[in-house]
Protein backbone atom coordinates (compact mmCIF):
# COMPACT_ATOMS: atom_id res chain seq x y z
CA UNK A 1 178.99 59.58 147.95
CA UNK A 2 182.15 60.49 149.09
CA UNK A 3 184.30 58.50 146.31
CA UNK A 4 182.43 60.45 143.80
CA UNK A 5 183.86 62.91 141.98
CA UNK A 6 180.33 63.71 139.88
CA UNK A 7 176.82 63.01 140.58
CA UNK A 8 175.72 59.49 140.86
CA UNK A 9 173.11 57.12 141.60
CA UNK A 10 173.64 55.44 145.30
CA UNK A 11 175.32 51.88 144.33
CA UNK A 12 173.24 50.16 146.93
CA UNK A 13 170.47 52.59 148.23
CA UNK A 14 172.29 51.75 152.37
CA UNK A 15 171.54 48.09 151.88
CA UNK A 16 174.11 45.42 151.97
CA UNK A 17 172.63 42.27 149.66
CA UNK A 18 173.92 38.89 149.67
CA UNK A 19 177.41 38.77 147.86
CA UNK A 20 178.02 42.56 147.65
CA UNK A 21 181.19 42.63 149.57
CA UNK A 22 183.63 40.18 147.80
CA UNK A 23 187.19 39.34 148.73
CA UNK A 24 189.95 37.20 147.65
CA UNK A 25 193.25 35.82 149.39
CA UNK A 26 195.41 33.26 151.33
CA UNK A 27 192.50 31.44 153.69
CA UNK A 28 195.47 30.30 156.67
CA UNK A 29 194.81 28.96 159.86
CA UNK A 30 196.32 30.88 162.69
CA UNK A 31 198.08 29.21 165.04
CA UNK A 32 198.83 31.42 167.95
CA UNK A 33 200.55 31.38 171.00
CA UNK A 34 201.98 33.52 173.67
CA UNK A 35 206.00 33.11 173.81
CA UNK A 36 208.80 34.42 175.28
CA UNK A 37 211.87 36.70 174.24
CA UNK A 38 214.22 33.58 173.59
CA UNK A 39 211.62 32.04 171.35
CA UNK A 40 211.64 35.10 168.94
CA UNK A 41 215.81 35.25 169.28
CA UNK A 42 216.23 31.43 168.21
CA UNK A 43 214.29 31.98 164.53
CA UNK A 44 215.40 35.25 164.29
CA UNK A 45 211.92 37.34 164.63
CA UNK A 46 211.38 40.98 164.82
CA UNK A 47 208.79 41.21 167.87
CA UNK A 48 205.64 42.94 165.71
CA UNK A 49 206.83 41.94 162.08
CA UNK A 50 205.17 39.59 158.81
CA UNK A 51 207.24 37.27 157.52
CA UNK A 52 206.85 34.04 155.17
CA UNK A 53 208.63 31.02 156.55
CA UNK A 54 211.47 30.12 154.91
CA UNK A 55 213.15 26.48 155.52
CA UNK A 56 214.98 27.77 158.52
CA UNK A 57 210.98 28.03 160.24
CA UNK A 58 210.00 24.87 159.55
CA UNK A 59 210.55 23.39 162.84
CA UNK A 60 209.30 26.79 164.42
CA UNK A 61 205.52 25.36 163.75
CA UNK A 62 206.40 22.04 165.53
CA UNK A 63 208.25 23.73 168.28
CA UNK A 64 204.97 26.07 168.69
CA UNK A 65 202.70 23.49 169.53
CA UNK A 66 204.89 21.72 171.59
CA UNK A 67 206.20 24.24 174.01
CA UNK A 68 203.85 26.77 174.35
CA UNK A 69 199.56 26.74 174.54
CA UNK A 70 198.17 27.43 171.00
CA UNK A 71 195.00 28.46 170.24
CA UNK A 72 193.48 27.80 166.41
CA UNK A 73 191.80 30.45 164.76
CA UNK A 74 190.29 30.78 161.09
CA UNK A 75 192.87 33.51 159.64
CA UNK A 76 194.32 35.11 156.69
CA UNK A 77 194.32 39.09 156.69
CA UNK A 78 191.34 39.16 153.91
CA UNK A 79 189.26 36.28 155.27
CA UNK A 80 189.51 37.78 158.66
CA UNK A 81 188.69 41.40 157.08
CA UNK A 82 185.74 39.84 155.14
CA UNK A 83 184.10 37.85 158.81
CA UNK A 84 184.52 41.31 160.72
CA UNK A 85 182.52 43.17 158.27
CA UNK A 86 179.92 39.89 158.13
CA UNK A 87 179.94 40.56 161.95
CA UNK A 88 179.42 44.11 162.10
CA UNK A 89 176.16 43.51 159.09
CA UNK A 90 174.72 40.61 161.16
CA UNK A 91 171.91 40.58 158.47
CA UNK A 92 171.23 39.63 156.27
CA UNK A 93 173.98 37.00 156.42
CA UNK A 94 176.46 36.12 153.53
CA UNK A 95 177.30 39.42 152.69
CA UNK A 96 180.62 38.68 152.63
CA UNK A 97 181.95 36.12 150.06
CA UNK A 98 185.88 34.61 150.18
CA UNK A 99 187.55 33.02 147.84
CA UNK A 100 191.20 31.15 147.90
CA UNK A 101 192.96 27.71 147.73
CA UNK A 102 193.00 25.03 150.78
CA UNK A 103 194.07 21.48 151.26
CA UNK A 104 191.60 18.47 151.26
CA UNK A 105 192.73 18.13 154.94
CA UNK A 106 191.31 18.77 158.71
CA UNK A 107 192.91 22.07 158.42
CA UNK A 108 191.14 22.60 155.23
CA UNK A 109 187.76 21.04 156.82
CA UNK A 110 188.64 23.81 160.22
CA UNK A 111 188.35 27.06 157.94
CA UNK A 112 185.25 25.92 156.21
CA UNK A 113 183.56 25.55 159.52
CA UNK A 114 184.51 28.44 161.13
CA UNK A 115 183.68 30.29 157.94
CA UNK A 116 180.26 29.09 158.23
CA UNK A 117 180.31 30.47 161.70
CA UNK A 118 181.01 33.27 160.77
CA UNK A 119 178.33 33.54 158.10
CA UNK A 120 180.62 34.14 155.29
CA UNK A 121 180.52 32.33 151.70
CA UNK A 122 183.31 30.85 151.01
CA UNK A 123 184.70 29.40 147.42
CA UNK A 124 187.66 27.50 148.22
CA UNK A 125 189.64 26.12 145.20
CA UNK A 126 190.60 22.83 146.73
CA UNK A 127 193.81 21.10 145.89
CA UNK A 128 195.49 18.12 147.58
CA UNK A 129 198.74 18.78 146.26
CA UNK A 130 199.78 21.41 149.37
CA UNK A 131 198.31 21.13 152.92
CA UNK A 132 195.83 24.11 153.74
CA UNK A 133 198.60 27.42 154.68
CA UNK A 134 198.75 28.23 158.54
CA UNK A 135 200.13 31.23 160.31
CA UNK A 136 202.33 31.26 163.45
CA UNK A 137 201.25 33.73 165.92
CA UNK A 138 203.99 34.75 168.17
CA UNK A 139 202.65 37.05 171.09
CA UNK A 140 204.76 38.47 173.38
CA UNK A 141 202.94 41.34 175.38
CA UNK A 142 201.26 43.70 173.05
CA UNK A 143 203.31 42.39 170.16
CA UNK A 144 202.63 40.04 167.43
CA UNK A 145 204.91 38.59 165.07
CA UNK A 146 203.62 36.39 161.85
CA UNK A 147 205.45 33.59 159.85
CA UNK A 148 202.57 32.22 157.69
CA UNK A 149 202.97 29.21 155.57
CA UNK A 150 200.98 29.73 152.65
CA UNK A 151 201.42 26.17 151.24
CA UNK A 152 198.17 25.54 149.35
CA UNK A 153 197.05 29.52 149.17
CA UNK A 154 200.29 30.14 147.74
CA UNK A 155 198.11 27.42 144.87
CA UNK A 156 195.50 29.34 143.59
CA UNK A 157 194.73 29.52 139.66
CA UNK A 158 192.93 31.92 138.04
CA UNK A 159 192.13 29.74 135.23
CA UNK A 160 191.54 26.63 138.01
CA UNK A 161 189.03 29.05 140.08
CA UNK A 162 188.17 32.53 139.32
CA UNK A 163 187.72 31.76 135.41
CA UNK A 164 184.27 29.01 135.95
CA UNK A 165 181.38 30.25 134.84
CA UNK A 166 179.19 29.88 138.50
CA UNK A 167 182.58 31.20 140.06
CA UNK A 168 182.69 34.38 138.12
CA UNK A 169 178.78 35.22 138.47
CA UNK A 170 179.05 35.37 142.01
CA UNK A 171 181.93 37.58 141.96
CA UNK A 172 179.82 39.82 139.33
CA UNK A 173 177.26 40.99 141.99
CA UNK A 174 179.15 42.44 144.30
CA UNK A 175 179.68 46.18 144.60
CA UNK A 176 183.05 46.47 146.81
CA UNK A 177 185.60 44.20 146.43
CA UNK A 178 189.28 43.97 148.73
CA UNK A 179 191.89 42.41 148.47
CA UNK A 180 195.16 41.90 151.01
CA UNK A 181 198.50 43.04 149.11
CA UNK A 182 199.67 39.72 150.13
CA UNK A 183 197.90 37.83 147.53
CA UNK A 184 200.03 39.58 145.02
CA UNK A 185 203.11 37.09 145.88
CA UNK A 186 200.16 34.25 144.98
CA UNK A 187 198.18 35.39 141.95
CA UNK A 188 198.77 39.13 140.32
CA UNK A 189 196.63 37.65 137.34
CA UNK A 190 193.80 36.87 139.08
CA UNK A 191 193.80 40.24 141.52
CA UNK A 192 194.18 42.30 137.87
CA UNK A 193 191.13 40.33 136.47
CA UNK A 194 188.86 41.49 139.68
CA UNK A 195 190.25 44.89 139.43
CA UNK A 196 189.66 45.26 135.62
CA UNK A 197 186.09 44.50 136.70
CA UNK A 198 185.61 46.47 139.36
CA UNK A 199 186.89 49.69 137.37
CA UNK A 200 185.03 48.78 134.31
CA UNK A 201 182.09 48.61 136.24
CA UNK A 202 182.38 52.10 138.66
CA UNK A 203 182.06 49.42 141.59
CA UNK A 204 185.19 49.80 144.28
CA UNK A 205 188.44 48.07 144.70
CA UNK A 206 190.29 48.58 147.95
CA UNK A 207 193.85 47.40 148.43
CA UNK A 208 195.95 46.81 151.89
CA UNK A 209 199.75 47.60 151.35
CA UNK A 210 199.83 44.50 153.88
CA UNK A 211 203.83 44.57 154.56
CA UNK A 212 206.86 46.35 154.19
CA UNK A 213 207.87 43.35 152.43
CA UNK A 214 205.18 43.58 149.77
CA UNK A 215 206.19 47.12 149.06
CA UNK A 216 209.55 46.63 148.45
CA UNK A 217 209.97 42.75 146.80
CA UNK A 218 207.12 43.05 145.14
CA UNK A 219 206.61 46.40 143.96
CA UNK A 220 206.20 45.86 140.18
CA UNK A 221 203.21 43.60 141.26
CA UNK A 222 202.03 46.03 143.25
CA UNK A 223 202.44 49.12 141.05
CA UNK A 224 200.79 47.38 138.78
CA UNK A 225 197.58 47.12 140.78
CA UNK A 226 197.60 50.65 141.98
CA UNK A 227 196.17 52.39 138.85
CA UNK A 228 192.90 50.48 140.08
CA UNK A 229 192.37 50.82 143.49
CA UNK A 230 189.99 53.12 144.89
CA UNK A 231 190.41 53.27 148.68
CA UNK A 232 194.16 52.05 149.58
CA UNK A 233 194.92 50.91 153.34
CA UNK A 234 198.16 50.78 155.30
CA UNK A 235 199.64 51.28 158.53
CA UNK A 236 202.65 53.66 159.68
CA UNK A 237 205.50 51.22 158.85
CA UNK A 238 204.09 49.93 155.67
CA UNK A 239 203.31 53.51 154.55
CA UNK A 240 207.15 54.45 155.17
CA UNK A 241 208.33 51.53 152.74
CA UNK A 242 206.48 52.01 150.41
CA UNK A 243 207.29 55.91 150.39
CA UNK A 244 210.53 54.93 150.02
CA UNK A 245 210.26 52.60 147.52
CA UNK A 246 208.43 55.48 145.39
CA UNK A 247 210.95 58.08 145.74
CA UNK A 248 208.37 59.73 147.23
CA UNK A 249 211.13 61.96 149.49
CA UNK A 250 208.97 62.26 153.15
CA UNK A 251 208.38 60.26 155.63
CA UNK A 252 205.84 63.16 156.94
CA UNK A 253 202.20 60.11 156.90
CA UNK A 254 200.15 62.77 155.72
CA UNK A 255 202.14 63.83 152.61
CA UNK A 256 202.43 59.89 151.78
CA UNK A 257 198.92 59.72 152.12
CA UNK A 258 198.82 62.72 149.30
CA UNK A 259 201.32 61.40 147.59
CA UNK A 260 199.65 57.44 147.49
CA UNK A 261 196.05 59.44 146.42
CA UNK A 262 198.13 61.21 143.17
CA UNK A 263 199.60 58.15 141.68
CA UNK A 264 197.98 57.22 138.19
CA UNK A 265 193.95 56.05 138.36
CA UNK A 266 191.99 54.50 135.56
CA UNK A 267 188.78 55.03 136.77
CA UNK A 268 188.57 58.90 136.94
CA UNK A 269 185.10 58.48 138.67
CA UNK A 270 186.13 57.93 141.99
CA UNK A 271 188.37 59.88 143.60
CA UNK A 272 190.86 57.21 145.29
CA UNK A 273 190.93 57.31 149.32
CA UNK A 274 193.80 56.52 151.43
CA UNK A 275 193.61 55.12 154.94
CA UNK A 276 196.89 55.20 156.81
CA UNK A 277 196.71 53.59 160.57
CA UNK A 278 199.60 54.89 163.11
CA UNK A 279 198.30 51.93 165.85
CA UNK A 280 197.02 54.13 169.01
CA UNK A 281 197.84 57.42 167.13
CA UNK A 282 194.92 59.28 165.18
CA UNK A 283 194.36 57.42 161.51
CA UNK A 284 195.35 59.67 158.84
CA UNK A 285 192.38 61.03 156.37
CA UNK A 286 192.55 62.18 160.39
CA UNK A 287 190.45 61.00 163.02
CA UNK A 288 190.32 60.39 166.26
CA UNK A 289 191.05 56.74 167.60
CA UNK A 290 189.31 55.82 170.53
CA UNK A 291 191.55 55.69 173.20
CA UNK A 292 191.95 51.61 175.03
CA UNK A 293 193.60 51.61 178.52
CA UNK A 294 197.08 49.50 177.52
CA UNK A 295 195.72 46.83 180.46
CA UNK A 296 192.79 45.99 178.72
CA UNK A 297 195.24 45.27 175.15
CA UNK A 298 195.06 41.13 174.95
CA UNK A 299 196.56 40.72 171.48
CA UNK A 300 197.26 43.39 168.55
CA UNK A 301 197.10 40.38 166.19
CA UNK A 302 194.05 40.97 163.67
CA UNK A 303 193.71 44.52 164.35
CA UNK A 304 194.84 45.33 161.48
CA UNK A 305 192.33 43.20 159.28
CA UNK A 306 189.19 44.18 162.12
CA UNK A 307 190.29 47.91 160.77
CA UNK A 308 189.47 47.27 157.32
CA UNK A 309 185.95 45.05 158.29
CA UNK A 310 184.62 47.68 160.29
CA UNK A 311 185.51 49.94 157.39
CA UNK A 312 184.33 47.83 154.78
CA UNK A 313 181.32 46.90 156.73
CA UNK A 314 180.04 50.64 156.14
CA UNK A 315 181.69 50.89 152.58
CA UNK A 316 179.53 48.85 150.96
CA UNK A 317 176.20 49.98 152.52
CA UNK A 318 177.85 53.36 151.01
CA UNK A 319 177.99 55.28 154.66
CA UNK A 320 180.22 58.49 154.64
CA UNK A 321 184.02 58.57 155.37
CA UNK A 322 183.30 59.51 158.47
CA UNK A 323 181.17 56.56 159.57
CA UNK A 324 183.63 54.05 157.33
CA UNK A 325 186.10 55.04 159.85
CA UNK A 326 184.20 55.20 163.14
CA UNK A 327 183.37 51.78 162.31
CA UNK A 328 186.59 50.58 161.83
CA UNK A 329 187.98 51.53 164.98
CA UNK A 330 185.42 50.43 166.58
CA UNK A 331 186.01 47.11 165.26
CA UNK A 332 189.82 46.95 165.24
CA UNK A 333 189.15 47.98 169.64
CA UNK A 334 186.96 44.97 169.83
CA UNK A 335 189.22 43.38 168.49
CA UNK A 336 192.16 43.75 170.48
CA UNK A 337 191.00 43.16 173.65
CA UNK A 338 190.49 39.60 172.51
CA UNK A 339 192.85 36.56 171.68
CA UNK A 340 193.01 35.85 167.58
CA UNK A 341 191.43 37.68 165.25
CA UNK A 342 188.00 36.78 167.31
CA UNK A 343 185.06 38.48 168.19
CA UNK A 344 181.63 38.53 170.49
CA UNK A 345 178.45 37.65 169.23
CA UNK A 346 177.17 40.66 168.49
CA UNK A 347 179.08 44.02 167.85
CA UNK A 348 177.71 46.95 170.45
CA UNK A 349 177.93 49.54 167.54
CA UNK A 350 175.38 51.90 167.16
């Protein structure tokens, strides 16, 4: 296999089995809308940007639903990550597994049914001291920019959750797990526990970079994760902070890229792999991305997270680089050409 730096036995002979792809993170619901220019001025939002709300976007959610026409969509960059690659499988079903922390509200009650939609198993940690998180999808032509409210994600505990006993054996049979670097500002304990296991194990941890933000507020975190991961995602802008925040001196995507694969590994097995995105440029470990007609671009929100399903989707039925990343652009173009994070019923992906 391709993350092999020696001989080894095939972790999962091309077949995905029921909890082999695990992930853990903030389970939000989106709330998206299309708004305009003024909208974005009046909180003070980049156009494409991801932001937690502070105070001063508190009345932004209320304001959303009132002025413009939202649509609700089961979200959170892992969850939807873990549903595309559930999507892409189609059998057997519950391939995927999710944990996280919701409210014991109709939000809450919303994500668990559209998980089961999706065919996904989900292990929510439920808590009635938040409300379940949401995310405010502001759309404004082939931009997207993202205030989420974590609010009860931001309430995991390891020791609440990941620690039980039937918890914990679920977790032990899968062979890739992934994690969004945004669940570093919510639990760095319980991300180091999983990623202990995976590289005491030889079984894969893949990491997102996520945001600029997560690179540079909450780089000790995140450094501290990094010795563990085995494939590492990011796109162009997130690349560039964290670069910076590295001293790494270039801002050239495919030195980062070297750069990101010669930081510090524990598990000397695996060679790690970095996947850098440049949106409708070609995705560095290079390949080509299929070209979309910008007419036929509904919403870049989620392509991101379809990226990483598609990929994932191949990872852990151990298909070559090559056919990791086919898949995930094949995904991340479905994808796009849809409202939300959503997808057809069946992917056209041979």
């Amino acid at each position: 296999s391709w993350l092999h730096t020696e001989p080894q036995p095939c972790l999962l002979q091309g077949k995905s089995t029921t909890n082999s792809l695990f992930g853990m993170g903030n389970p939000l619901l989106d709330i998206s809308a299309v708004v305009d220019k003024d909208f974005l001025d009046k909180y003070n939002l980049k156009p494409n940007d991801q932001i937690l709300a502070e105070d001063k976007h508190k009345a932004l959610f209320e304001e959303l639903v009132k002025k413009f026409k939202v649509e609700y969509h089961a979200g959170g960059a892992t969850q939807n990550s873990i549903k595309i690659a559930q999507w892409m499988i189609q059998e057997p079903r519950k391939v995927g597994t999710f944990f996280g922390c919701i409210g014991k509200d109709q939000f809450g009650e919303i994500l668990k049914k559209k998980a089961e939609d999706a065919h996904i198993e989900t292990h929510y940690y439920e808590q009635d001291d938040e409300p379940t998180g949401t995310c405010a999808a502001c759309i404004t032509g082939a931009n997207r920019s993202l205030i989420a409210n974590l609010a009860a994600a931001n309430c995991y505990k390891k020791e609440k959750h990941l620690d039980l006993e039937e918890n914990w054996k679920i977790l032990e049979k899968a062979k890739v797990f992934y994690i969004a670097g945004f669940f570093l500002t919510v639990s760095l304990e319980s991300m180091l526990k999983v990623a202990k296991h995976a590289s005491e194990n030889n079984k894969l941890f893949c990491l997102n970079l996520s945001a600029p933000f997560i690179c540079q507020f909450f780089k000790d975190n995140l450094m501290q994760i990094i010795p563990y991961v085995d494939v590492l995602f990011g796109n162009e802008t997130e690349a560039a902070a964290f670069a910076k925040e590295q001293d790494f001196d270039t801002k050239d995507i495919k030195e980062i890229a070297k750069k990101a694969q010669a930081l510090p590994k524990v598990n000397t097995k695996r060679h790690r792999v970095v996947v850098l995105t440049q949106g409708q440029e070609d995705t560095i470990s290079t390949f080509p991305v299929v070209k979309i007609d910008p007419k036929d671009i509904v919403d870049t929100n989620g392509a991101g997270d379809a990226f990483v399903g598609g990929f994932l989707s191949e990872l852990v039925r151990e298909k070559p680089l090559d056919q990791c990343i086919k898949a995930a652009h094949y995904a991340a173009n479905v994808i796009i050409q849809r409202a939300g994070c959503t997808f057809p019923e069946k992917p056209d992906y041979k």
